[in-house]
C-alpha atoms as a PDB file:
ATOM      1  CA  UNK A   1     -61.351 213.878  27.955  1.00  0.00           C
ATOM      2  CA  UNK A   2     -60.183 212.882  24.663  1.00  0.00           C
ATOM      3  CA  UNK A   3     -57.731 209.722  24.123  1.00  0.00           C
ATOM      4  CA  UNK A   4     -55.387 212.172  22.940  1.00  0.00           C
ATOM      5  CA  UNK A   5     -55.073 213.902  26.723  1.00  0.00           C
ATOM      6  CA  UNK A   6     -54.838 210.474  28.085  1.00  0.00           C
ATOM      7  CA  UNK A   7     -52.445 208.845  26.015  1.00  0.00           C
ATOM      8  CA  UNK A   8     -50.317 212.320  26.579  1.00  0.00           C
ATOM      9  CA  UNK A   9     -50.739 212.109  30.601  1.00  0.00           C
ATOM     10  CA  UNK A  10     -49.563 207.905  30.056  1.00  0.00           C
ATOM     11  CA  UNK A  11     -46.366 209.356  27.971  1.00  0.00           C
ATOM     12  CA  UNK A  12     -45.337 211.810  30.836  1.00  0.00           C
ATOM     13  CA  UNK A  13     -46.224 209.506  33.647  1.00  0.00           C
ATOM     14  CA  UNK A  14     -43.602 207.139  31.892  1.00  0.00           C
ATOM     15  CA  UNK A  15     -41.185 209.766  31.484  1.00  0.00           C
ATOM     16  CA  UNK A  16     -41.296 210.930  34.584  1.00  0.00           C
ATOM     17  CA  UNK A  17     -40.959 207.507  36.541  1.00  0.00           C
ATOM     18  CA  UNK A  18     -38.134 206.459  34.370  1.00  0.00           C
ATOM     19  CA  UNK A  19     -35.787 209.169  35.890  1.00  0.00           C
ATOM     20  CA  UNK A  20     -35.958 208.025  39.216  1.00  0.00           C
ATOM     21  CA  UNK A  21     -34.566 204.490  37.765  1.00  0.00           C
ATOM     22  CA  UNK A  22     -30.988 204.269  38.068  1.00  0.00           C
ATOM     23  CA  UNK A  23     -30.653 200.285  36.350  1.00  0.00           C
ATOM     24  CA  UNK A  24     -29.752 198.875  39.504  1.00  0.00           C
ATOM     25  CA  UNK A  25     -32.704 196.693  40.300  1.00  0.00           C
ATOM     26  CA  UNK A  26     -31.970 196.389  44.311  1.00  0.00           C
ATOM     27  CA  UNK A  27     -32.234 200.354  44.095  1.00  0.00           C
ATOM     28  CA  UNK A  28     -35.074 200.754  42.182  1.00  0.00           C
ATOM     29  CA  UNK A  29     -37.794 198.064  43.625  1.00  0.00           C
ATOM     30  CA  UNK A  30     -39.565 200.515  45.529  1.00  0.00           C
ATOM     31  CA  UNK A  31     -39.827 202.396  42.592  1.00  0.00           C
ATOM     32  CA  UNK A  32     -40.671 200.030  39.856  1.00  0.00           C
ATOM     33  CA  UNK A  33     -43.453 198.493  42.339  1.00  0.00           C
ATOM     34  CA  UNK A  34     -45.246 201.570  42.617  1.00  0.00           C
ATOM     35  CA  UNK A  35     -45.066 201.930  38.527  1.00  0.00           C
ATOM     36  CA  UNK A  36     -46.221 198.369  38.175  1.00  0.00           C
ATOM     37  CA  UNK A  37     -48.907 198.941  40.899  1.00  0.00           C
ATOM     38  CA  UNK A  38     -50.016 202.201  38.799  1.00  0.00           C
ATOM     39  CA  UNK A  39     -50.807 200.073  35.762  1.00  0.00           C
ATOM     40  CA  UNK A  40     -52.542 197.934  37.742  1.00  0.00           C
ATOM     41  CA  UNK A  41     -54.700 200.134  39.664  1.00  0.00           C
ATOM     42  CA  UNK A  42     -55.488 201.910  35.985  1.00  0.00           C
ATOM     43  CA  UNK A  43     -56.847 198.386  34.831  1.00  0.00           C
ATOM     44  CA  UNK A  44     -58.567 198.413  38.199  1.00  0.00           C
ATOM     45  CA  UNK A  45     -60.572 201.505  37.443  1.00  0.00           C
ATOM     46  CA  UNK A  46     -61.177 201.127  34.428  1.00  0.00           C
ATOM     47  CA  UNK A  47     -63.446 197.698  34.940  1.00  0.00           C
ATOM     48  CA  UNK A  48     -64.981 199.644  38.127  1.00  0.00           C
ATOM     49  CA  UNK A  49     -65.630 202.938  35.422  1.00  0.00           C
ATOM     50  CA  UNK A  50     -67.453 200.434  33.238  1.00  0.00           C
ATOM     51  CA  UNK A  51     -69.381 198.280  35.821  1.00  0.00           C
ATOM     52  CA  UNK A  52     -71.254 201.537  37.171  1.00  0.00           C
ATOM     53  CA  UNK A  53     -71.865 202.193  32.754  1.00  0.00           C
ATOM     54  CA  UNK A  54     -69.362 205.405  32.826  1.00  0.00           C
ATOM     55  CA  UNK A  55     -69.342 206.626  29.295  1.00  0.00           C
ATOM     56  CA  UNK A  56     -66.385 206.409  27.807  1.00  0.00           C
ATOM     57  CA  UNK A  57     -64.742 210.152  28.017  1.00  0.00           C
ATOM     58  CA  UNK A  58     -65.756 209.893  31.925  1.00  0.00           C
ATOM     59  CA  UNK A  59     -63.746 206.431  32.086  1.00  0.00           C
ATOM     60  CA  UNK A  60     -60.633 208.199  30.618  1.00  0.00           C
ATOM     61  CA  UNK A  61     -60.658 210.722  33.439  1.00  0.00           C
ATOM     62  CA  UNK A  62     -61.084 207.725  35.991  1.00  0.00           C
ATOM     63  CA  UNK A  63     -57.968 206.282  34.222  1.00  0.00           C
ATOM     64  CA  UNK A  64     -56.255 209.518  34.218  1.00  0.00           C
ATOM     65  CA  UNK A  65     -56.545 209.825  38.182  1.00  0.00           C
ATOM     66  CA  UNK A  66     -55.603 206.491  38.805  1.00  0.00           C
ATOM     67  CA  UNK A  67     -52.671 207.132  36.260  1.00  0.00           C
ATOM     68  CA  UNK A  68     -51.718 210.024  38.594  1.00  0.00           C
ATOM     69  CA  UNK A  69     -52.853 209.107  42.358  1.00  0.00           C
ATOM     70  CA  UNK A  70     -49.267 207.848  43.441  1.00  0.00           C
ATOM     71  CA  UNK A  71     -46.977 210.437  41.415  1.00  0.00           C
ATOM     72  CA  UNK A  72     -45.810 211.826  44.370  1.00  0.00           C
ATOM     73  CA  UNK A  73     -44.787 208.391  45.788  1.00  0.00           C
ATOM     74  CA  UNK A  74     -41.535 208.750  43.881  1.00  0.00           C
ATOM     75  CA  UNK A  75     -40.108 211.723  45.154  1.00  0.00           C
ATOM     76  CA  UNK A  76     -41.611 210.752  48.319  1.00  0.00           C
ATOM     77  CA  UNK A  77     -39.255 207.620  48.425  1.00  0.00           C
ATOM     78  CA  UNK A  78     -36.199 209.673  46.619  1.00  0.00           C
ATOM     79  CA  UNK A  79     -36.371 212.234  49.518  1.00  0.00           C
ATOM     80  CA  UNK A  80     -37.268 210.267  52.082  1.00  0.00           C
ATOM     81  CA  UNK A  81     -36.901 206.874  51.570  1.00  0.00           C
ATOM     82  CA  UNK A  82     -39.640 205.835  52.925  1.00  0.00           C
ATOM     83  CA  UNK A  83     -43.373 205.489  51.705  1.00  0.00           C
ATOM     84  CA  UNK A  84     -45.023 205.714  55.171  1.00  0.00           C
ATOM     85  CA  UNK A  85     -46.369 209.664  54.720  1.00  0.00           C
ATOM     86  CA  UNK A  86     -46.465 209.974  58.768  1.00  0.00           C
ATOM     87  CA  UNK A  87     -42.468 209.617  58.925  1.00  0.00           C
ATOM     88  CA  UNK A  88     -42.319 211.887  55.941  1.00  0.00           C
ATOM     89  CA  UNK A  89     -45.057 213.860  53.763  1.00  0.00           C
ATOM     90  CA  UNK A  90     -48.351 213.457  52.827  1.00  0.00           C
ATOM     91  CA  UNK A  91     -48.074 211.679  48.833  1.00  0.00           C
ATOM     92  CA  UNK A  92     -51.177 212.556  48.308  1.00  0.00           C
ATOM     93  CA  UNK A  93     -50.509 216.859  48.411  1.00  0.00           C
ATOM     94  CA  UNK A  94     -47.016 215.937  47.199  1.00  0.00           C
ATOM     95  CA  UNK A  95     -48.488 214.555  43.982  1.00  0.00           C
ATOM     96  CA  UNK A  96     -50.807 217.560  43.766  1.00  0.00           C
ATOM     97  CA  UNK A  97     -47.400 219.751  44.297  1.00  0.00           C
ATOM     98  CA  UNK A  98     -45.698 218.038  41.499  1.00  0.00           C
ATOM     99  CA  UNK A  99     -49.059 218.003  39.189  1.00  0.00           C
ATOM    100  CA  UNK A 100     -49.110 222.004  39.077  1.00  0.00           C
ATOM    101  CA  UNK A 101     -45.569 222.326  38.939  1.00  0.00           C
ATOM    102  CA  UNK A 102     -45.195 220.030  36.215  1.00  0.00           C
ATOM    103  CA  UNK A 103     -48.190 221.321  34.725  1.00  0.00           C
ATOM    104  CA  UNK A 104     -48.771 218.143  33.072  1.00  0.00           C
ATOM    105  CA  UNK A 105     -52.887 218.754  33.069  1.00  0.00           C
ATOM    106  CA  UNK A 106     -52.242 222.040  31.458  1.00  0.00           C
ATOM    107  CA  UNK A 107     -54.052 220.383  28.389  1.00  0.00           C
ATOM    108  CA  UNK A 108     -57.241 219.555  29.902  1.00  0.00           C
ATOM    109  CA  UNK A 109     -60.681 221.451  31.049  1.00  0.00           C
ATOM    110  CA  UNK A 110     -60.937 223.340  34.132  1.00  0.00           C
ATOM    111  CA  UNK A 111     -63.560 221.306  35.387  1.00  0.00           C
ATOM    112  CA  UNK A 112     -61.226 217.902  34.619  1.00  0.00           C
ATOM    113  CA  UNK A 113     -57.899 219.429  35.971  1.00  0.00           C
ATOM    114  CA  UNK A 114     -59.924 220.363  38.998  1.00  0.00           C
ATOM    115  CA  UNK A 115     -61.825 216.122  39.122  1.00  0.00           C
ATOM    116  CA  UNK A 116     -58.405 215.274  38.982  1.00  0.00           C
ATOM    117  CA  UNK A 117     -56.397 217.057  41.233  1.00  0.00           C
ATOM    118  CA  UNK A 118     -59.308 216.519  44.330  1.00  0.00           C
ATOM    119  CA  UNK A 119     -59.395 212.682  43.341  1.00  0.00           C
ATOM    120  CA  UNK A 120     -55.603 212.390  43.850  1.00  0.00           C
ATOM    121  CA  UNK A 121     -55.559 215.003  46.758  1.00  0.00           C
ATOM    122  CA  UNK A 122     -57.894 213.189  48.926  1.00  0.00           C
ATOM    123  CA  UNK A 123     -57.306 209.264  47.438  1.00  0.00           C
ATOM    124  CA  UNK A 124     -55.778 208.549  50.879  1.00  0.00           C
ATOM    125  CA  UNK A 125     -57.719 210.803  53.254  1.00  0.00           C
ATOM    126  CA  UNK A 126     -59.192 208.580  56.248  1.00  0.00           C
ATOM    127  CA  UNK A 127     -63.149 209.540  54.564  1.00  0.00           C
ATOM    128  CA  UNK A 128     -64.152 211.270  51.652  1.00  0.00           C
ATOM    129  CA  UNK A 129     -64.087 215.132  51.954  1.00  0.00           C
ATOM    130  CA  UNK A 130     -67.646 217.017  52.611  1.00  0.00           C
ATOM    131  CA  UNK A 131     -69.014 219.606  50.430  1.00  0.00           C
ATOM    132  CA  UNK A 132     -67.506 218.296  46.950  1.00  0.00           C
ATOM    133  CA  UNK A 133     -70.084 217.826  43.868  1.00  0.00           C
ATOM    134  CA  UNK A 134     -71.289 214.206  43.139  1.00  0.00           C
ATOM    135  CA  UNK A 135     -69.003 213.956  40.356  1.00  0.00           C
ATOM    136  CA  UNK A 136     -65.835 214.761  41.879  1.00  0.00           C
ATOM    137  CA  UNK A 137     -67.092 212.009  44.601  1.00  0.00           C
ATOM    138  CA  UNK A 138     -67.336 209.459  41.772  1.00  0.00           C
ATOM    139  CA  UNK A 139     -63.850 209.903  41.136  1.00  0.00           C
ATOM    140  CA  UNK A 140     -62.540 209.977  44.317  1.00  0.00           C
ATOM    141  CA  UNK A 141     -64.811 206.985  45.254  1.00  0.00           C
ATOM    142  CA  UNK A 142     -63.241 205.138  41.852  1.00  0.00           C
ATOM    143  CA  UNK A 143     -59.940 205.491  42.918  1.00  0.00           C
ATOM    144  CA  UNK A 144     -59.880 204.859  46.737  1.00  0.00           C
ATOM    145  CA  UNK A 145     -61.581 201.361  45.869  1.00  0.00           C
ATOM    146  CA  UNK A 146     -59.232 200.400  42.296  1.00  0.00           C
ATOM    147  CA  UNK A 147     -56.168 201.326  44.549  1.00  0.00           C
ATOM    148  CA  UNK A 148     -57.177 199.269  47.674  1.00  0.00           C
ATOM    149  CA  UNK A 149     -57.958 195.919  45.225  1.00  0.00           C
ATOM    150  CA  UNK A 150     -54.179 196.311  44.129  1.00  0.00           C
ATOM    151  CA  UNK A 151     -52.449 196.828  47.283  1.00  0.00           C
ATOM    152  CA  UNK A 152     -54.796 193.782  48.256  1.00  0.00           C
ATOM    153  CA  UNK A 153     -52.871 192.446  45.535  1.00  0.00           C
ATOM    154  CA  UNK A 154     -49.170 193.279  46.553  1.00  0.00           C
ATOM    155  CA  UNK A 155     -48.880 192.039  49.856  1.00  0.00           C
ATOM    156  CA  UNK A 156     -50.766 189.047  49.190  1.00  0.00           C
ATOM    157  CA  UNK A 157     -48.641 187.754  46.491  1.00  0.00           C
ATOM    158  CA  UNK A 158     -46.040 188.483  48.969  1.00  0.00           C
ATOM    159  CA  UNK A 159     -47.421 185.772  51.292  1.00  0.00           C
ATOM    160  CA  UNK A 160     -48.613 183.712  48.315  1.00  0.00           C
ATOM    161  CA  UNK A 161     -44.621 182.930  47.586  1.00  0.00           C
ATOM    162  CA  UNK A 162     -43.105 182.873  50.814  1.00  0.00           C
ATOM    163  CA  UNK A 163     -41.492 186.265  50.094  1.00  0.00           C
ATOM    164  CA  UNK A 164     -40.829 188.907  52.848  1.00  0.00           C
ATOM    165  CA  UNK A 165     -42.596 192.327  51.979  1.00  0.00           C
ATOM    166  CA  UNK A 166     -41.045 194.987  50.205  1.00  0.00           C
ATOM    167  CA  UNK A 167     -39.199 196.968  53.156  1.00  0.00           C
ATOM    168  CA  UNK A 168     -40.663 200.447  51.949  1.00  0.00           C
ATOM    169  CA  UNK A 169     -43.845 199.214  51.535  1.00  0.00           C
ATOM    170  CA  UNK A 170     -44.932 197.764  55.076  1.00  0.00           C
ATOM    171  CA  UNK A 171     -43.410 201.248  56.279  1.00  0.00           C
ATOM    172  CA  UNK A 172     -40.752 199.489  58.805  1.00  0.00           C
ATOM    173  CA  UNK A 173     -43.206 197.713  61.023  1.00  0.00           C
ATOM    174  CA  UNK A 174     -41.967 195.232  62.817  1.00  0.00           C
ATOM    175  CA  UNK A 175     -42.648 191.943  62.392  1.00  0.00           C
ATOM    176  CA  UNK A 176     -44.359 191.390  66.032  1.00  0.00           C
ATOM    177  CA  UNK A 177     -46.292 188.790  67.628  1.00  0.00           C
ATOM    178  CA  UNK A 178     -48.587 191.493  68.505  1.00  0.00           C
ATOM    179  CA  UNK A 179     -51.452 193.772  67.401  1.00  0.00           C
ATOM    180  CA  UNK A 180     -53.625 197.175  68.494  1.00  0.00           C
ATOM    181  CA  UNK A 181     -56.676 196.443  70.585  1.00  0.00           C
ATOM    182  CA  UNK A 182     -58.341 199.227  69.141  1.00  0.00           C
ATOM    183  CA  UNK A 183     -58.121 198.003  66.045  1.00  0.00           C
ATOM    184  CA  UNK A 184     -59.133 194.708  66.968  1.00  0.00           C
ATOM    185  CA  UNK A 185     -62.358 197.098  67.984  1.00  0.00           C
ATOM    186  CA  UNK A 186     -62.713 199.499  65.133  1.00  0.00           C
ATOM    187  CA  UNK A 187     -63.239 196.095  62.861  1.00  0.00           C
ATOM    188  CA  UNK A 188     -65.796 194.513  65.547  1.00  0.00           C
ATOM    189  CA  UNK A 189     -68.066 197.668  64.859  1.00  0.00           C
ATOM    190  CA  UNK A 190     -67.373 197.147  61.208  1.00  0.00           C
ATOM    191  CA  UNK A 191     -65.557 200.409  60.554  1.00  0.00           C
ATOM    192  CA  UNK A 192     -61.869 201.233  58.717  1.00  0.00           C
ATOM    193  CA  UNK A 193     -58.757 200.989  61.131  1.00  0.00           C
ATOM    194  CA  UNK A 194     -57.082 203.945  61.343  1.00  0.00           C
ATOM    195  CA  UNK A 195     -53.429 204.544  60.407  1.00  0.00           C
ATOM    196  CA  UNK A 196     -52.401 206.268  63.662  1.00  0.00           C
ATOM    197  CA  UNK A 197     -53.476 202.966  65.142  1.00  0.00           C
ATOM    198  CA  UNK A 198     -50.675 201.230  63.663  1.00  0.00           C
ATOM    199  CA  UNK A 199     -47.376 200.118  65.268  1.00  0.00           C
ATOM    200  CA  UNK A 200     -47.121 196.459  64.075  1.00  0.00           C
ATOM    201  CA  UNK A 201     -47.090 194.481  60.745  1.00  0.00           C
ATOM    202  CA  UNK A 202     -50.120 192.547  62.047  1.00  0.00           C
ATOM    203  CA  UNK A 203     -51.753 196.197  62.531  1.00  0.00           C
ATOM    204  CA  UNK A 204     -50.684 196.966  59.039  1.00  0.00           C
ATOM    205  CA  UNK A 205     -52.579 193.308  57.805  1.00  0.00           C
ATOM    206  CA  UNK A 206     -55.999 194.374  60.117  1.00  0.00           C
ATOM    207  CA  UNK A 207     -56.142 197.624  58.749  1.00  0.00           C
ATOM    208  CA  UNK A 208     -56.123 196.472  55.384  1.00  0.00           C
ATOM    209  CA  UNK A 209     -58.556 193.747  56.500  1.00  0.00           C
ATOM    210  CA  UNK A 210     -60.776 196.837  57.297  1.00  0.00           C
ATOM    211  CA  UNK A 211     -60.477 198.304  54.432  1.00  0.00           C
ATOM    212  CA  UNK A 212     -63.659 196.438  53.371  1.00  0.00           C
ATOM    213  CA  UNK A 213     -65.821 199.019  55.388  1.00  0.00           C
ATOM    214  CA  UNK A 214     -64.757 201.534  52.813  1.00  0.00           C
ATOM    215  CA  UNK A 215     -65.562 200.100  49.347  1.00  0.00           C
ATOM    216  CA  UNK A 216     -68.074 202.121  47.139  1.00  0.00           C
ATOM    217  CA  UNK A 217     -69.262 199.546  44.524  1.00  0.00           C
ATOM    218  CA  UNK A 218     -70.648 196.123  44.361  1.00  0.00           C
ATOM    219  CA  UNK A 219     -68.222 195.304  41.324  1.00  0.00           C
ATOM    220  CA  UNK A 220     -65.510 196.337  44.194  1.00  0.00           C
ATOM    221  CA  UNK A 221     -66.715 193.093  46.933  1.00  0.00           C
ATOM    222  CA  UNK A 222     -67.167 190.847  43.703  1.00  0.00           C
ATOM    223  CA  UNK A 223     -63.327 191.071  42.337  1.00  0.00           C
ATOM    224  CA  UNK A 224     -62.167 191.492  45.935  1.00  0.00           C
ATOM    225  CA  UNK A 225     -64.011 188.322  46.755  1.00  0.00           C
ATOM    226  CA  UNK A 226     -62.609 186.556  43.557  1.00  0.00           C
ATOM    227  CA  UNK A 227     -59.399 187.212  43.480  1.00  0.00           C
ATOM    228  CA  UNK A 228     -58.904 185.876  47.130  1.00  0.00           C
ATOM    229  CA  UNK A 229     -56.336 188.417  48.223  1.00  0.00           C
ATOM    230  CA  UNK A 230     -57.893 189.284  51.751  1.00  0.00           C
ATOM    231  CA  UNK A 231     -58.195 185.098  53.043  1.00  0.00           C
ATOM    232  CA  UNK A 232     -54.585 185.027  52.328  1.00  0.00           C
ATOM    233  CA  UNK A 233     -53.452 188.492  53.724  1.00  0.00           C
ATOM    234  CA  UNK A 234     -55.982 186.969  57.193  1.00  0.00           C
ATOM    235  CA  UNK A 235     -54.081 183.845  56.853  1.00  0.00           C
ATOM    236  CA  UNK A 236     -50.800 185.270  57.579  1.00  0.00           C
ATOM    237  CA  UNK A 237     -52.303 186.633  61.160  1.00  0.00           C
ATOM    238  CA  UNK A 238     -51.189 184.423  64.188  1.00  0.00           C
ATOM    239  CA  UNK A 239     -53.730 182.258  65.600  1.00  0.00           C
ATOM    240  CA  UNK A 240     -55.491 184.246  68.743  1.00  0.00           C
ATOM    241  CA  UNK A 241     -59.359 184.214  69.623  1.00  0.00           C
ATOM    242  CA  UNK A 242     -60.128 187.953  68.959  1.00  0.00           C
ATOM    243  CA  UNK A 243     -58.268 188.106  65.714  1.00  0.00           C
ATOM    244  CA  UNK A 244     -60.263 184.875  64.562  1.00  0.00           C
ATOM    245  CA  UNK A 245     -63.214 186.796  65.119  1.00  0.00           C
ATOM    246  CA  UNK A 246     -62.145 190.239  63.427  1.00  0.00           C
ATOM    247  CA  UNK A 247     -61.514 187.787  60.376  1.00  0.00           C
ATOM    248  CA  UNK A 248     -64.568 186.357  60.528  1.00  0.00           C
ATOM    249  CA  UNK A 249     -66.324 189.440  60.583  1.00  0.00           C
ATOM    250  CA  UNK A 250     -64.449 190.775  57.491  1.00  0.00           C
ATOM    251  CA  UNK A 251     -64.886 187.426  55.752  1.00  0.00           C
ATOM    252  CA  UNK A 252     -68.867 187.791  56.514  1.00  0.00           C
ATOM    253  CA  UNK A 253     -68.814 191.430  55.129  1.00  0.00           C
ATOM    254  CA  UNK A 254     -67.228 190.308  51.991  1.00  0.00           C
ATOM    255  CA  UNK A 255     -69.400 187.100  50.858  1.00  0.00           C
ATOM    256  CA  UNK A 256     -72.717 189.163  51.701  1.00  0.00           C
ATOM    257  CA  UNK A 257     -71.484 191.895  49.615  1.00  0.00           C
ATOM    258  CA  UNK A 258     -69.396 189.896  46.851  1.00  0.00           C
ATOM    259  CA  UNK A 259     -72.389 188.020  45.101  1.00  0.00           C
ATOM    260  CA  UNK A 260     -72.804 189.272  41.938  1.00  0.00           C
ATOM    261  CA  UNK A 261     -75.777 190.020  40.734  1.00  0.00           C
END
């Protein structure tokens, strides 16, 4: 990919966010999160790209996924209002939907259209699809872990100043003095909560926590570990015996794995 396909997928992407923004900032927060969590997740990538020594056309089609993983968020949210895909649709295949409709890749190879389209088709999917070539992988693998260090992101600096969560973005859990046994388990034997799991905002927090079983590079555990986003979503949780320990057993998986070098 040349810079000229990538600086042509950033000019549509900002086109085509802008029209869901009506001016009224109450009504478009959902909206301008997930286009301030896009440019995020594309700086995200794009120091992941360039830890594992990407060369530098290779990096612009990481950047181009991440540019595009969430497209379908915003219809999602104008149709539905709502960004939890269970009560609604899948974002993922939405974005895909939109991608060929649009037929904003129409200027790119076969071979990138296609690494695209299966990195944002399966950036959300519970494990990574079998039976795809290593290089598709490396893009899907890219974006699942730039995307998890930014919602890492959001909902700490949520707690960080005292601020409720964006309603659309904790899905309508409610705020419960309670939490899901099996995940409680699922983090015990060091594995990724599942969303089906989830009924509670505390679920929500612990399945984020878990998301640390699903990272793909050591650059990942360093900035993860730096930037201090999981002890704060952990120190939101209330104060109960087994959640101390699924903590602790996140926390252990993330200094082992976060020492650079």
């Amino acid at each position: 990919m040349q810079n000229n396909h990538l600086a042509e997928l950033q000019s549509w992407f900002n086109a085509y966010t802008r029209s869901f923004l009506t001016g009224d900032p109450k009504k478009d927060s959902a909206h301008q999160l997930k286009i301030d969590h896009t440019a995020r997740v594309c700086e995200n990538i794009r120091l992941l790209a360039t830890s594992i020594g990407l060369p530098e056309n290779q990096v612009r089609i990481a950047e181009a996924v991440a540019l595009l993983h969430d497209v379908g968020r915003f219809e999602q949210y104008k149709r539905y209002g709502t960004f939890n895909d269970r009560k609604s649709v899948n974002h993922a295949a939405l974005g895909v939907e939109i991608m060929k409709k649009t037929g904003v890749l129409a200027g790119l190879s076969d071979d990138e259209q296609k690494q695209i389209v299966d990195a944002v088709r399966f950036h959300n999917a519970p494990s990574l699809p079998s039976g795809k070539p290593s290089e598709e992988l490396l893009f899907l693998r890219l974006i699942r872990d730039a995307d998890k260090l930014d919602i890492w992101k959001v909902f700490a600096d949520y707690y960080r100043f005292d601020n409720e969560p964006e309603t659309a973005i904790v899905q309508h859990l409610p705020d419960q003095p309670t939490w899901a046994p099996s995940i409680i388990e699922d983090i015990a034997n060091r594995r990724m909560a599942r969303f089906s799991h989830m009924e509670t905002l505390n679920d929500f927090k612990l399945l984020q926590l878990s998301w640390v079983f699903d990272l793909n590079f050591p650059e990942t555990f360093v900035q993860a570990k730096q930037r201090g986003d999981l002890a704060v979503i952990a120190g939101t949780l209330p104060d109960a015996p087994d959640l101390r320990h699924a903590v602790g057993v996140v926390m252990e998986e993330l200094e082992v794995k976060g020492k650079r070098g």
